[in-house]
Protein backbone atom coordinates (compact mmCIF):
# COMPACT_ATOMS: atom_id res chain seq x y z
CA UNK A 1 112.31 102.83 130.91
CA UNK A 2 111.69 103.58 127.15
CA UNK A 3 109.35 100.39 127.24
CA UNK A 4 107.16 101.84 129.53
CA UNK A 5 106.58 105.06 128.47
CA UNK A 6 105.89 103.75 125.06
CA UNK A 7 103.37 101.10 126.33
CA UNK A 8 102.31 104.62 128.32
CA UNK A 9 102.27 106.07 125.18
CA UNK A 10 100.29 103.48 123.44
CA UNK A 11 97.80 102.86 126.13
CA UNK A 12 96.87 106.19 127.23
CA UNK A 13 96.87 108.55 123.94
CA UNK A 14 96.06 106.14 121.22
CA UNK A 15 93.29 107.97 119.80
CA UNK A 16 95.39 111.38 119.81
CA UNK A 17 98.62 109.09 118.47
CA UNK A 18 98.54 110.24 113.78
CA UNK A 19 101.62 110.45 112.31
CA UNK A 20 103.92 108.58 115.31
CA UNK A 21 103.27 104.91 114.65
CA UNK A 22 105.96 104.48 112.39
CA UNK A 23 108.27 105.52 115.27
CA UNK A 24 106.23 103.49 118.00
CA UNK A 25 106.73 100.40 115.32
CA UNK A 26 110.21 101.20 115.09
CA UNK A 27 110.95 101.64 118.77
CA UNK A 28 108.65 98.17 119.74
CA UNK A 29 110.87 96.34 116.58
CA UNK A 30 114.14 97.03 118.24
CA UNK A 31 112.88 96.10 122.02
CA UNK A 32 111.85 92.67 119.86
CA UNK A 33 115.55 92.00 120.36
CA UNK A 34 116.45 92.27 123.65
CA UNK A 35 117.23 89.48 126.09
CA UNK A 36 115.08 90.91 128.93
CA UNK A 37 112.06 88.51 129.09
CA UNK A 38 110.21 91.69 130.82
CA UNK A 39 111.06 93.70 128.76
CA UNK A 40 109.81 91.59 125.32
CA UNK A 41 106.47 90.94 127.49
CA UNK A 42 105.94 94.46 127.35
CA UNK A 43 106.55 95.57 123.98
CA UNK A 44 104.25 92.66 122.97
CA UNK A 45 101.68 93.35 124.95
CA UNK A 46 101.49 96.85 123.69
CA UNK A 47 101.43 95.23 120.37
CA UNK A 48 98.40 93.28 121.15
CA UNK A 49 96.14 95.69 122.54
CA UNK A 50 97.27 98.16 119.37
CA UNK A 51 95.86 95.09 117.22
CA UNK A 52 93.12 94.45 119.07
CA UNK A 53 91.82 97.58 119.96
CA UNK A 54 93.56 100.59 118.29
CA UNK A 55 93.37 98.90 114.83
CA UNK A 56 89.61 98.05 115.55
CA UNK A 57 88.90 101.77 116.23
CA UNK A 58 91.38 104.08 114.58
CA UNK A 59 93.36 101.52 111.50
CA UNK A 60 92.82 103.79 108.78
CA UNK A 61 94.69 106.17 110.85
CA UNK A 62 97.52 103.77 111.48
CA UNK A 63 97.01 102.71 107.66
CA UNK A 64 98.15 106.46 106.93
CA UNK A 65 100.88 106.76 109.02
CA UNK A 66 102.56 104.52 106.90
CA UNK A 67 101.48 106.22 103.91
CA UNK A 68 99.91 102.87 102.26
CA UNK A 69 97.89 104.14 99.27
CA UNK A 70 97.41 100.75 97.77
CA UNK A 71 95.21 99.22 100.13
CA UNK A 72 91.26 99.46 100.07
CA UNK A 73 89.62 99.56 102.38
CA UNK A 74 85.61 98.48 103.43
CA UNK A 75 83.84 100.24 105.76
């Protein structure tokens, strides 16, 4: 159940998602884990489309979630 309202989550309210990633990392790290087949398919699929199309559109966002203030960036 905590899968899918974090793929939800993720899928839905990207572009309104600042500070949580951390937590949505956190939560999709620990489902990495799990036995249920399902359940892994899920979590990674919500990691591919927040590679493929959060990151394209919001990564310096993402970037400060994690408070990285050693990376530049060009835009």
């Amino acid at each position: 159940m905590i899968v899918r309202c974090v793929y939800q989550l993720v899928h839905s309210q990207y572009s309104n998602i600042r500070s949580g990633w951390t937590n949505i990392f956190a939560v999709l790290h620990l489902i990495a884990s799990s036995l249920n087949e399902a359940i892994v398919d899920m979590a990674f699929e919500t990691c591919h489309f927040t590679v493929k199309t959060v990151f394209k559109e919001h990564l310096r966002i993402v970037v400060d979630a994690f408070q990285v203030d050693r990376i530049i960036f060009l835009f």
